[in-house]
Protein backbone atom coordinates (compact mmCIF):
# COMPACT_ATOMS: atom_id res chain seq x y z
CA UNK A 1 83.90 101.38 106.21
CA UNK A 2 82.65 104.77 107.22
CA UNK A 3 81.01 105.66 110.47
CA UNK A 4 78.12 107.47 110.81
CA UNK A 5 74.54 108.01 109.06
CA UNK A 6 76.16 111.20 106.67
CA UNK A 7 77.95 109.83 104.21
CA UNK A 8 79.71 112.43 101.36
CA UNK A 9 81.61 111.45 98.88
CA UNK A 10 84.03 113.50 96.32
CA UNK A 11 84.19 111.76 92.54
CA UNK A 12 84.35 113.23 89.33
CA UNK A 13 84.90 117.33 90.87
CA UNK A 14 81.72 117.07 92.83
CA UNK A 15 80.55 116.19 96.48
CA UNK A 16 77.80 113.33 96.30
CA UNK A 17 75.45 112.22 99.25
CA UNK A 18 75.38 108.75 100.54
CA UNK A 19 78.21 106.05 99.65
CA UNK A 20 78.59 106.24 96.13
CA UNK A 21 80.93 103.31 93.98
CA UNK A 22 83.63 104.93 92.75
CA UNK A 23 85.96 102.33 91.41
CA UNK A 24 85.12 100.07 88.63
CA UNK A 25 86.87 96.84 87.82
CA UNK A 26 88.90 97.97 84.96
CA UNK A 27 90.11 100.85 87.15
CA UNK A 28 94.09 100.57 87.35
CA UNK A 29 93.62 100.57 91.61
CA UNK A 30 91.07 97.47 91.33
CA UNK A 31 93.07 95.76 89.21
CA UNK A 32 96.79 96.73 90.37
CA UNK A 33 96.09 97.44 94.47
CA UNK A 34 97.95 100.97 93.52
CA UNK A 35 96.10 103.43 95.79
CA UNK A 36 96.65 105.73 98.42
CA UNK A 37 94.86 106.91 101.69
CA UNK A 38 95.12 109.53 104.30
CA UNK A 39 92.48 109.82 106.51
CA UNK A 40 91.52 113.54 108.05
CA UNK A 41 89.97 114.31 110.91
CA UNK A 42 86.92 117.06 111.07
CA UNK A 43 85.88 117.85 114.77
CA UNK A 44 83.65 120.33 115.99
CA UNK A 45 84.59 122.91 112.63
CA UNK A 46 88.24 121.81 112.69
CA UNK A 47 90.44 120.14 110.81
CA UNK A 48 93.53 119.52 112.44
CA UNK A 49 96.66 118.77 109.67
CA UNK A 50 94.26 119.17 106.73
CA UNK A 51 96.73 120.13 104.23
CA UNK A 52 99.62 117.55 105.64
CA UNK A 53 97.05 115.06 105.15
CA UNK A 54 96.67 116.07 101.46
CA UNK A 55 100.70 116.45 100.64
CA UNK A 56 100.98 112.87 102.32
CA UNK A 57 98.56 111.22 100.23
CA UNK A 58 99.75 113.34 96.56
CA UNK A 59 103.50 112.25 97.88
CA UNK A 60 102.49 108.77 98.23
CA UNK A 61 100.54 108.45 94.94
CA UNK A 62 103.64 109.80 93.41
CA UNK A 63 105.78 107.30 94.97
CA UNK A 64 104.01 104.92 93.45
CA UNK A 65 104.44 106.39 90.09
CA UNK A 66 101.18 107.31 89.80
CA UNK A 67 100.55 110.87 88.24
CA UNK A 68 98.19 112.81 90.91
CA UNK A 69 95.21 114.71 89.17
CA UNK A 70 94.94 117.55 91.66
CA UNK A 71 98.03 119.05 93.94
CA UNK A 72 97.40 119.13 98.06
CA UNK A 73 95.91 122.58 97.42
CA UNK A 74 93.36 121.36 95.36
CA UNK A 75 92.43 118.45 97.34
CA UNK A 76 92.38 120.57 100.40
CA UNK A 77 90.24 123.29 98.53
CA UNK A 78 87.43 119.91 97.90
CA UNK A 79 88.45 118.81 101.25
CA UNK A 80 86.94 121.80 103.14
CA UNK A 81 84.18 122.51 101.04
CA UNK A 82 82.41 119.33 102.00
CA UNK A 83 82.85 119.47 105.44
């Protein structure tokens, strides 16, 4: 659950206000629990660890022999745009 009264979130290549549904039952995470999460910190303009946060969580979807859309820089690049 996310703190706070400004919600963003990233689906489908674009930022989105408010807390949108992004997972549908037939998605293969729903259905097969295979997801990852890293959470990043944003404080006062910063983001300490930004991009280890984003290597962690393409390394861990490729663990699970999932096939990562986007590389860290990518996800970093979304990352700091809607901070």
């Amino acid at each position: 659950m996310a703190i706070g009264s400004e919600i963003k979130t990233y689906f489908g290549g674009a930022w989105h206000d408010g807390d949108v549904p992004i997972m549908r039952a037939a998605d293969h995470g729903s259905w097969l629990g295979t997801t990852v999460f890293d959470g990043a910190r944003f404080v006062d303009g910063v983001a300490p660890d930004l991009m280890a946060h984003c290597e962690r969580a393409v390394a861990s979807a490729k663990a699970l022999a999932l096939q990562p859309e986007q590389t860290p820089q990518e996800i970093f690049d979304a990352a700091w745009e809607g901070r």
